[in-house]
C-alpha atoms as a PDB file:
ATOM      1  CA  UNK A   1      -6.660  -0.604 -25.698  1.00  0.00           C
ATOM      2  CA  UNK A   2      -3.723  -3.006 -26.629  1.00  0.00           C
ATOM      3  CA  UNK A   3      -0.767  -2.901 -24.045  1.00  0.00           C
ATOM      4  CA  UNK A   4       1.145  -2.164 -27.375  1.00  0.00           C
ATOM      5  CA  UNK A   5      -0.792   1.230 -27.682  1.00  0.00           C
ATOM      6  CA  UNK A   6      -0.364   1.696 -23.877  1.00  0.00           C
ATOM      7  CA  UNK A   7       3.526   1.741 -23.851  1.00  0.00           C
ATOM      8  CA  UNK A   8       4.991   4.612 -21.677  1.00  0.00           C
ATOM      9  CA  UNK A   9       7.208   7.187 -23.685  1.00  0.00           C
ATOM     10  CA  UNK A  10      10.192   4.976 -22.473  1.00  0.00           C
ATOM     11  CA  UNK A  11       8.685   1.861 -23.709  1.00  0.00           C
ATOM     12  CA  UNK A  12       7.700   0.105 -20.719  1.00  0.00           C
ATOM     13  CA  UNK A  13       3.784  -0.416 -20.125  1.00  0.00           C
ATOM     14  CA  UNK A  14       2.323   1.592 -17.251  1.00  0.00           C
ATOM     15  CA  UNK A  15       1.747   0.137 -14.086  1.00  0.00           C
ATOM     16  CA  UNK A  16      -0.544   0.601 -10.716  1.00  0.00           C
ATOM     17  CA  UNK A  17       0.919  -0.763  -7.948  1.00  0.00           C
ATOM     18  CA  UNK A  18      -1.825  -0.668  -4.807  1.00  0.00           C
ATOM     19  CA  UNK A  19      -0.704  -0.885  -1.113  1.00  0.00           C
ATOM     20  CA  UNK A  20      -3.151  -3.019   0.106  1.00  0.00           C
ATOM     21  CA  UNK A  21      -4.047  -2.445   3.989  1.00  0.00           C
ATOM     22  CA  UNK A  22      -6.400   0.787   3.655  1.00  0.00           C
ATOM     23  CA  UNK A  23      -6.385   0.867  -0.063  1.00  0.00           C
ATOM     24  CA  UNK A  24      -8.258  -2.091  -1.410  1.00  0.00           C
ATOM     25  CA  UNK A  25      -9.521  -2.277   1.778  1.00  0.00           C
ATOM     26  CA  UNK A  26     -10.187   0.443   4.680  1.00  0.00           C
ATOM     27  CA  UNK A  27      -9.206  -1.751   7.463  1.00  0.00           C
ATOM     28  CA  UNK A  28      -6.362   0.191   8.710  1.00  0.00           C
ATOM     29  CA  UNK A  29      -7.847   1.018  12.397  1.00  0.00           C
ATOM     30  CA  UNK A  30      -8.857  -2.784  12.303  1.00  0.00           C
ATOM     31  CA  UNK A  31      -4.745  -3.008  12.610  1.00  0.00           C
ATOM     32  CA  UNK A  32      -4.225  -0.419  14.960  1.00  0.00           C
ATOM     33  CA  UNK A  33      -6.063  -1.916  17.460  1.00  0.00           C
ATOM     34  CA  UNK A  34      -5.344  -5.000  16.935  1.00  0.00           C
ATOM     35  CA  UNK A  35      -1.352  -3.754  17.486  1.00  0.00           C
ATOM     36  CA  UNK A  36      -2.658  -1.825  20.629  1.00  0.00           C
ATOM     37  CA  UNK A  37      -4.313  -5.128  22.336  1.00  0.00           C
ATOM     38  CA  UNK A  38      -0.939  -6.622  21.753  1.00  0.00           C
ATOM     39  CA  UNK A  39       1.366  -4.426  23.150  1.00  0.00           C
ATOM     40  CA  UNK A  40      -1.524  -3.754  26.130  1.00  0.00           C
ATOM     41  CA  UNK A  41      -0.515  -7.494  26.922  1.00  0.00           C
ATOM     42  CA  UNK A  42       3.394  -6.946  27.281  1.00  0.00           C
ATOM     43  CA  UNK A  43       3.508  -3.813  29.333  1.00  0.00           C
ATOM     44  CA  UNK A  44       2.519  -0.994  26.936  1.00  0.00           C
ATOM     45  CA  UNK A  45      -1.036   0.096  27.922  1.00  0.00           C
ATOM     46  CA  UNK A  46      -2.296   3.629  27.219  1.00  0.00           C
ATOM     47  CA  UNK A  47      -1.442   3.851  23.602  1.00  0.00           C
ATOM     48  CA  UNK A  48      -3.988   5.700  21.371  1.00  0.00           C
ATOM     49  CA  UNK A  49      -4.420   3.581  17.928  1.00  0.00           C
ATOM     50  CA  UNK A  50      -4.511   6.903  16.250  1.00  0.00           C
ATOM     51  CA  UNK A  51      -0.544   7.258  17.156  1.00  0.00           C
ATOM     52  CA  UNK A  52       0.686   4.065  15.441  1.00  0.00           C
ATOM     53  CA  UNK A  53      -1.355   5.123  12.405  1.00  0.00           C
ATOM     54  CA  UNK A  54       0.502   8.803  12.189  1.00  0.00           C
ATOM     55  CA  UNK A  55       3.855   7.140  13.185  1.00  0.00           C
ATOM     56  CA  UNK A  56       4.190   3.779  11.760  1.00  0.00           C
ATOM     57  CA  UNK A  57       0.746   3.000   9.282  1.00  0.00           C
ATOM     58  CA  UNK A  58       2.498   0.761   6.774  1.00  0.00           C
ATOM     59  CA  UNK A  59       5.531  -0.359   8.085  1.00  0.00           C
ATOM     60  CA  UNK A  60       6.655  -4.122   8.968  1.00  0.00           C
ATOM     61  CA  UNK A  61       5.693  -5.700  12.104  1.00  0.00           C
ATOM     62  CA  UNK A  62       9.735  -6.142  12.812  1.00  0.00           C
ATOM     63  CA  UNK A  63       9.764  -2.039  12.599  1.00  0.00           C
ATOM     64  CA  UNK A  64       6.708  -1.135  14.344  1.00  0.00           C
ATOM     65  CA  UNK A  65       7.788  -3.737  17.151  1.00  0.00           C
ATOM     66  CA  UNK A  66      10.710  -1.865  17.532  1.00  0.00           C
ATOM     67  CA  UNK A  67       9.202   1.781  17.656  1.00  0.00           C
ATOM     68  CA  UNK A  68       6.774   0.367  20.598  1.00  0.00           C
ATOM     69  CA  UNK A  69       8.098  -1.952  22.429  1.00  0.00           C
ATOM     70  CA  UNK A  70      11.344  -2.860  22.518  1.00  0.00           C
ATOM     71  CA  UNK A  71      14.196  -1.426  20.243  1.00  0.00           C
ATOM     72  CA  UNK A  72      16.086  -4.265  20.097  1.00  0.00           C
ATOM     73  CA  UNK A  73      13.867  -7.289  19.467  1.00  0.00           C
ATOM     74  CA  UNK A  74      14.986  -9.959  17.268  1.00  0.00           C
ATOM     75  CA  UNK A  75      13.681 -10.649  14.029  1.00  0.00           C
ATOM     76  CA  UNK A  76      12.564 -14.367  15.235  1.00  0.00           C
ATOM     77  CA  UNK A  77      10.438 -12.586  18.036  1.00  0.00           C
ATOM     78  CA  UNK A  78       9.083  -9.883  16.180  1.00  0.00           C
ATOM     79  CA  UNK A  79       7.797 -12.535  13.918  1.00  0.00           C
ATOM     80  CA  UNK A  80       5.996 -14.078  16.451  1.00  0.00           C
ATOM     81  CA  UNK A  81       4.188 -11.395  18.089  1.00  0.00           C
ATOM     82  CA  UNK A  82       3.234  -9.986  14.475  1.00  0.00           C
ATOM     83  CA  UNK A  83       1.575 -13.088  13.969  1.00  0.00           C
ATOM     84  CA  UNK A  84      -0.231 -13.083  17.018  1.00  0.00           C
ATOM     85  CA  UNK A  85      -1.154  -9.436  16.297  1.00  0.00           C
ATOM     86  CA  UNK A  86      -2.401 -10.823  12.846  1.00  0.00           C
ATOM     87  CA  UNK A  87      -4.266 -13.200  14.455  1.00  0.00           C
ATOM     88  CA  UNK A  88      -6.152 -10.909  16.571  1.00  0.00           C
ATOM     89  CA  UNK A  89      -6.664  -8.984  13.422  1.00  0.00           C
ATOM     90  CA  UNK A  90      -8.199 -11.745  11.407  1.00  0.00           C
ATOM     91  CA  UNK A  91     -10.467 -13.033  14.098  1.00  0.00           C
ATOM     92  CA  UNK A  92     -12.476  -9.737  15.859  1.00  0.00           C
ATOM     93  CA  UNK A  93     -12.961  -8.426  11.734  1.00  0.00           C
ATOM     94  CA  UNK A  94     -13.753 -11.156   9.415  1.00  0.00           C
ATOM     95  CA  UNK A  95     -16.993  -9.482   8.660  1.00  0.00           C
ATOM     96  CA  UNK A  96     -15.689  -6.046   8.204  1.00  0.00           C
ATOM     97  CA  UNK A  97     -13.334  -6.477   5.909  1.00  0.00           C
ATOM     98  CA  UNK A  98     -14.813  -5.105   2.407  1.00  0.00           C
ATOM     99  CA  UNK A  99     -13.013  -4.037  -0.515  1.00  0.00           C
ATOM    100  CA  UNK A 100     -12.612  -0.182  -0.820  1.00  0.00           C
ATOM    101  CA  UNK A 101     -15.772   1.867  -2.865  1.00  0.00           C
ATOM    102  CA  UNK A 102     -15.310   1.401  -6.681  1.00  0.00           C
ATOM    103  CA  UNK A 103     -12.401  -0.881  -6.348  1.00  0.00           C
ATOM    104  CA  UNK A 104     -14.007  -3.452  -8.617  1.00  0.00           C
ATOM    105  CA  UNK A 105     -14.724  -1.340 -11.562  1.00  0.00           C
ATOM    106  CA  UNK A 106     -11.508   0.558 -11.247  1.00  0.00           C
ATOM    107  CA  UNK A 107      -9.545  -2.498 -11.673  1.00  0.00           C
ATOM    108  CA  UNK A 108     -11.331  -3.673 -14.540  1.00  0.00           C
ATOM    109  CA  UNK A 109     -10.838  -0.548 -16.246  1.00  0.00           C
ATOM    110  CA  UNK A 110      -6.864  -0.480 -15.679  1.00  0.00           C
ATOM    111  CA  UNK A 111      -7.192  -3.841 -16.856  1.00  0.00           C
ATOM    112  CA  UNK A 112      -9.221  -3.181 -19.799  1.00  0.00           C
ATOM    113  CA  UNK A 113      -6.687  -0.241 -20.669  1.00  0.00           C
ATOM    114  CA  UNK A 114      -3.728  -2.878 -20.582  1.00  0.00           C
ATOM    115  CA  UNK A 115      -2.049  -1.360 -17.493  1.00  0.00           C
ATOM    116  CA  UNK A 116      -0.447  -4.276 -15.578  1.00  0.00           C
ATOM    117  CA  UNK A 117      -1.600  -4.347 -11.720  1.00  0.00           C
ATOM    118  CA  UNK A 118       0.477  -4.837  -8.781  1.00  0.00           C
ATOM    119  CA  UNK A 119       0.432  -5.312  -4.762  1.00  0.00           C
ATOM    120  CA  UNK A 120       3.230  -3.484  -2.396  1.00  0.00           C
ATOM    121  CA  UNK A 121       2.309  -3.470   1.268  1.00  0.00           C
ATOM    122  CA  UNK A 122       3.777  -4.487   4.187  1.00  0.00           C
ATOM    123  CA  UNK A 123       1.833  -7.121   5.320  1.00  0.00           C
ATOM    124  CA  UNK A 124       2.841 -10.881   5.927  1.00  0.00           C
ATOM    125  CA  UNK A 125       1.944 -13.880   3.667  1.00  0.00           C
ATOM    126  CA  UNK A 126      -0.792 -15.285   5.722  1.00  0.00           C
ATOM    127  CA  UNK A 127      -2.711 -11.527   5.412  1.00  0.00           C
ATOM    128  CA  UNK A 128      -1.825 -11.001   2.384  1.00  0.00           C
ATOM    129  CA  UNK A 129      -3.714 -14.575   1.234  1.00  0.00           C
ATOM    130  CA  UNK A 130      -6.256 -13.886   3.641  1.00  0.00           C
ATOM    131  CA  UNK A 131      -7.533 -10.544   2.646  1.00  0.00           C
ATOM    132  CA  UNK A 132      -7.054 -10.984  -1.352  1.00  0.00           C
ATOM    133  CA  UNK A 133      -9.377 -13.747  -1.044  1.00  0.00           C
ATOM    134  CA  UNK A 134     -11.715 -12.356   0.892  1.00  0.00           C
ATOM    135  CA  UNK A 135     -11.892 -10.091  -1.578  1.00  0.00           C
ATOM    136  CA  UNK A 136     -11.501 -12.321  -4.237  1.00  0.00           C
ATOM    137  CA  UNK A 137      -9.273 -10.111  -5.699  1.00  0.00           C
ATOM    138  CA  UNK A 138      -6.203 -12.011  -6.484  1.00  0.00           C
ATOM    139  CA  UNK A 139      -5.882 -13.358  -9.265  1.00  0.00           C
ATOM    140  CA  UNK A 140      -6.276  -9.737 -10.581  1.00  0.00           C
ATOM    141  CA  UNK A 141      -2.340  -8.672  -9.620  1.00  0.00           C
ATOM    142  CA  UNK A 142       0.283  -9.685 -12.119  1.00  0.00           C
ATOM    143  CA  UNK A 143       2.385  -9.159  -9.041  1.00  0.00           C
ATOM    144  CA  UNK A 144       2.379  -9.443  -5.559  1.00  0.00           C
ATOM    145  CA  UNK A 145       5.335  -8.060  -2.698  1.00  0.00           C
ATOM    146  CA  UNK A 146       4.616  -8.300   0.816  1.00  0.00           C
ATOM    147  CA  UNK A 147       6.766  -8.137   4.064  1.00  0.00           C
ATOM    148  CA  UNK A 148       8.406 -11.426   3.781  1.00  0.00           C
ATOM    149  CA  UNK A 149      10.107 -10.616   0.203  1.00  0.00           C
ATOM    150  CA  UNK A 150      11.955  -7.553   1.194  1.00  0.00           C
ATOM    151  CA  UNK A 151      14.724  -6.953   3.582  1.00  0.00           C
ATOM    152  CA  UNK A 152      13.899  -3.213   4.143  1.00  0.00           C
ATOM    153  CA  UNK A 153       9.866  -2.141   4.418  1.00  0.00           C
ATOM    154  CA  UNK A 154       8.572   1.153   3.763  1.00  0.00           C
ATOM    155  CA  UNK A 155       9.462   3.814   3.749  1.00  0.00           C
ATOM    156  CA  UNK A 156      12.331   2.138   1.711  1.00  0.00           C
ATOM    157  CA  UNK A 157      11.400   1.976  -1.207  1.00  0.00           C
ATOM    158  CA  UNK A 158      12.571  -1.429  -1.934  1.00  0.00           C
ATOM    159  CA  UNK A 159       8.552  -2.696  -1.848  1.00  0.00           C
ATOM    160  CA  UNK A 160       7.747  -0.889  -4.666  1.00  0.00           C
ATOM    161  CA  UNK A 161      10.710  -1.259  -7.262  1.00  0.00           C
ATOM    162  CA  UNK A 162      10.813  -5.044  -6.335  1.00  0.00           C
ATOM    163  CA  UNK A 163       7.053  -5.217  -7.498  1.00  0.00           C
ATOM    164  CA  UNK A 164       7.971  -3.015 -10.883  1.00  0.00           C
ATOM    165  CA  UNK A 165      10.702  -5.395 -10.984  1.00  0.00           C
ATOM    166  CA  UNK A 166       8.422  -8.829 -11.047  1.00  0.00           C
ATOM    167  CA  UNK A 167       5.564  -6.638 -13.251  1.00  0.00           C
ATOM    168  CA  UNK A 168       9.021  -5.380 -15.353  1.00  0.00           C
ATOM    169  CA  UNK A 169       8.550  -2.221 -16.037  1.00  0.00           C
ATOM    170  CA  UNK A 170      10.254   1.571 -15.499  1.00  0.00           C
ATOM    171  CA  UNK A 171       9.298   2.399 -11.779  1.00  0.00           C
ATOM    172  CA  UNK A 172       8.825   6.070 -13.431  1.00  0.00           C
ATOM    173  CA  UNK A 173       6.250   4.173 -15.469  1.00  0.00           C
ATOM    174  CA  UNK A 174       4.643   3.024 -11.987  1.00  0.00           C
ATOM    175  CA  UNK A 175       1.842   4.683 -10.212  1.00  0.00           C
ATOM    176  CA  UNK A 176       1.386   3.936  -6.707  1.00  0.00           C
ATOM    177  CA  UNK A 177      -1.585   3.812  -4.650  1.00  0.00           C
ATOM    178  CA  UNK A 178      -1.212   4.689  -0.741  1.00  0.00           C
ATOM    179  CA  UNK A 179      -2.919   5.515   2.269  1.00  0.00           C
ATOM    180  CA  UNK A 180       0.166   5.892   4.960  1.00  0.00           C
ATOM    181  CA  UNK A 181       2.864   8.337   4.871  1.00  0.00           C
ATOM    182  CA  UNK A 182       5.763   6.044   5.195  1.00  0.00           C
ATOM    183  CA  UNK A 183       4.384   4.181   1.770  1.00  0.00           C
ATOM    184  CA  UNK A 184       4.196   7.942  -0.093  1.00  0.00           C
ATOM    185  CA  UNK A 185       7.631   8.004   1.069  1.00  0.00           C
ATOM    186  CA  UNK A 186       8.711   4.884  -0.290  1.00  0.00           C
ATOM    187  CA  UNK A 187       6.893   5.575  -3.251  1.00  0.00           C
ATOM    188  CA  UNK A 188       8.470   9.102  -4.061  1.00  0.00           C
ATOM    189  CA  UNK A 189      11.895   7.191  -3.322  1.00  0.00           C
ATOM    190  CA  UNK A 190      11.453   4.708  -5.885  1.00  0.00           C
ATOM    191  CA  UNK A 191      10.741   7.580  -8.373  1.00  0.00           C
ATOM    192  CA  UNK A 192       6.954   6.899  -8.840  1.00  0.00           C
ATOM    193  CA  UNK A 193       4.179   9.280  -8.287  1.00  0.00           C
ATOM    194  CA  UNK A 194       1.697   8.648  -6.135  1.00  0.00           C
ATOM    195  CA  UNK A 195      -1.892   8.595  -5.691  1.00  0.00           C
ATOM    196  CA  UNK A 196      -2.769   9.302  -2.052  1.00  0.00           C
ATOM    197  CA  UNK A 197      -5.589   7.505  -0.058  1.00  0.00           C
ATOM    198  CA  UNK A 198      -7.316   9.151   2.834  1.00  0.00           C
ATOM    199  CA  UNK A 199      -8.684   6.035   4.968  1.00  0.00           C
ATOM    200  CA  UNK A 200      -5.715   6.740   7.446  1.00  0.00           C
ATOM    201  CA  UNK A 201      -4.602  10.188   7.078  1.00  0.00           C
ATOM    202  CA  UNK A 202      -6.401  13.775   6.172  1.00  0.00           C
ATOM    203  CA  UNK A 203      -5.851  15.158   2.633  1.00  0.00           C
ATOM    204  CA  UNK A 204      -3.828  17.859   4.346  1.00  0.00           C
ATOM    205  CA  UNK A 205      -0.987  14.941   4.994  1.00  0.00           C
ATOM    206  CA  UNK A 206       0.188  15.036   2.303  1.00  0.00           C
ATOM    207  CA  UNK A 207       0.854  18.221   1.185  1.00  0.00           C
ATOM    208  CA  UNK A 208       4.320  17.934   1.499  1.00  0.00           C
ATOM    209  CA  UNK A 209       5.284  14.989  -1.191  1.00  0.00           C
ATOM    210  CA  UNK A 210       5.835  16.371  -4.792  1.00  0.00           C
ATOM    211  CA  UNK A 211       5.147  12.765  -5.853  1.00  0.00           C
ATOM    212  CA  UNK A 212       1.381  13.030  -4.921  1.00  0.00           C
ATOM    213  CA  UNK A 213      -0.631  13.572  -8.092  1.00  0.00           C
ATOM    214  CA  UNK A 214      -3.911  13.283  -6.468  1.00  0.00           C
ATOM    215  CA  UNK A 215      -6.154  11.990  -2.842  1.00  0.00           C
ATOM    216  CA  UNK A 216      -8.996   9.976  -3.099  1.00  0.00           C
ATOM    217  CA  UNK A 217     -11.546   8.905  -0.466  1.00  0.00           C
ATOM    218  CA  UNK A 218     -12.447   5.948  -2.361  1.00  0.00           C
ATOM    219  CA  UNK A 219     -11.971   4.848  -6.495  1.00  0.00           C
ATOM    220  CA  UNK A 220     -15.541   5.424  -7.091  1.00  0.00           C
ATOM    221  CA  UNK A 221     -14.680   8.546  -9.421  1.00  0.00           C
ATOM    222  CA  UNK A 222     -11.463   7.213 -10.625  1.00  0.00           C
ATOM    223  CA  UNK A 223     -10.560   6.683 -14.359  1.00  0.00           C
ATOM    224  CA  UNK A 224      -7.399   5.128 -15.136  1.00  0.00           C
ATOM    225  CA  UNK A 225      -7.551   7.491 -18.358  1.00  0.00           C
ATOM    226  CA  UNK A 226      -7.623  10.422 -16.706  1.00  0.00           C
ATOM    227  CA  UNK A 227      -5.514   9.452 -13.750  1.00  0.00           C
ATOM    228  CA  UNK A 228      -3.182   8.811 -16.691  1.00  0.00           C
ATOM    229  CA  UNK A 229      -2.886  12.156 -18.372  1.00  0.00           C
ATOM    230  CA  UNK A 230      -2.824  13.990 -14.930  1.00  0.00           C
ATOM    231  CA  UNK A 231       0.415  11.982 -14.478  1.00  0.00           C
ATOM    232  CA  UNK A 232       1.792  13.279 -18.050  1.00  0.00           C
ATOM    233  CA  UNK A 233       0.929  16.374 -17.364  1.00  0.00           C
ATOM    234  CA  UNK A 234       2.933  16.516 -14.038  1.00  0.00           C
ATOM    235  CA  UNK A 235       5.676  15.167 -15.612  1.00  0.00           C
ATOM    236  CA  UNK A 236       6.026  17.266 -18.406  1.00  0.00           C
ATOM    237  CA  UNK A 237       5.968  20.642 -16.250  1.00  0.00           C
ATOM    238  CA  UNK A 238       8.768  18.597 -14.027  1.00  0.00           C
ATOM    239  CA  UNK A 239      10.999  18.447 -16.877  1.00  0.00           C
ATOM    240  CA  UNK A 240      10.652  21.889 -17.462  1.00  0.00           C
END
């Protein structure tokens, strides 16, 4: 299909636009303990990685720093102890890092259908390099926004309309990809619906968002086509 044919009704091309940490990859508990460790080694012991997953999944190391540990870290310092958190993360799971159940095939097939392909997630340059290749996924993404490119992280939505902004299209032409709550957030701010992931929370999470078209486990059933007319659909009883 030619992205011609593929034009939304307002004459931008559709879009996917993944978060990355527990979409292409289920490697979000890899994080949370990796976090935990850390903040075990400054004072804060006794924290149970399923809490930073429910409260702060998908947020910048600057925010989650300050939800821990200390409310009034500087930006300089919170960079450095995200990095040694990364650190941690990229040395103890190397080998467990493995791209998500059908990712390959679903991204061919958005591909093949002309939708452009983005990254939003709040990860740092060196993870975002790191994991990509491992996957050897990156040369897929027209567009890539991480942590470093954005003054405010989910669940602002300014990841996600900065990433329609370098793919440029509508962000109502956009359909994100997420596994945490503050990224459905973020999402539903920028004005795109949502596809929700359930590597970090239950199905039942996300109830709440009207911007949630559908949850996954995994892409392995997942056709951009009819991912595509489920979002029509949705927005045609909206405008109702």
């Amino acid at each position: 299909m030619s992205l011609e044919r593929n034009r939304a009704a307002n004459g931008s091309p559709r879009a996917f636009i993944f978060d990355m940490d527990g979409v292409l990859v289920d490697n979000m508990r890899m994080h949370a303990q990796s976090w935990v460790d850390l903040f075990a080694d400054y004072g804060l012991t006794g924290l149970d990685p399923e809490r930073y997953l429910v409260e702060t999944a998908g947020m910048k190391g600057l925010d989650v720093l300050r939800y821990f540990l200390d409310p009034a870290i500087s930006a300089d310092d919170a960079n450095r102890l995200t990095e040694l958190k990364d650190i941690l993360y990229r040395v103890m799971n190397r080998e467990a890092i493995m791209p998500m159940a059908g990712l390959g095939a679903f991204l061919d097939a958005a591909a093949d259908a002309g939708i452009l392909l983005g990254v939003g997630t709040g990860a740092g340059p060196k993870n975002i390099t790191y994991v990509l290749g491992l996957l050897d996924i990156q040369s897929r993404f027209q567009a890539v926004v991480g942590a470093h490119q954005v003054s405010h992280g989910k669940p602002h939505p300014e990841t996600f309309l900065k990433a329609a902004e370098l793919l440029g299209v509508n962000p109502s032409s956009c359909i994100v990809f997420e596994d945490a709550l503050p990224g459905v957030e973020a999402a539903s701010a920028a004005g795109m619906q949502c596809v929700a992931v359930t590597t970090t929370n239950a199905p039942e999470a996300f109830a709440g968002f009207d911007n949630v078209i559908m949850t996954i486990d995994d892409f392995s059933r997942l056709r951009p086509e009819a991912l595509h007319e489920i979002s029509c659909s949705r927005k045609t009883i909206s405008s109702r």
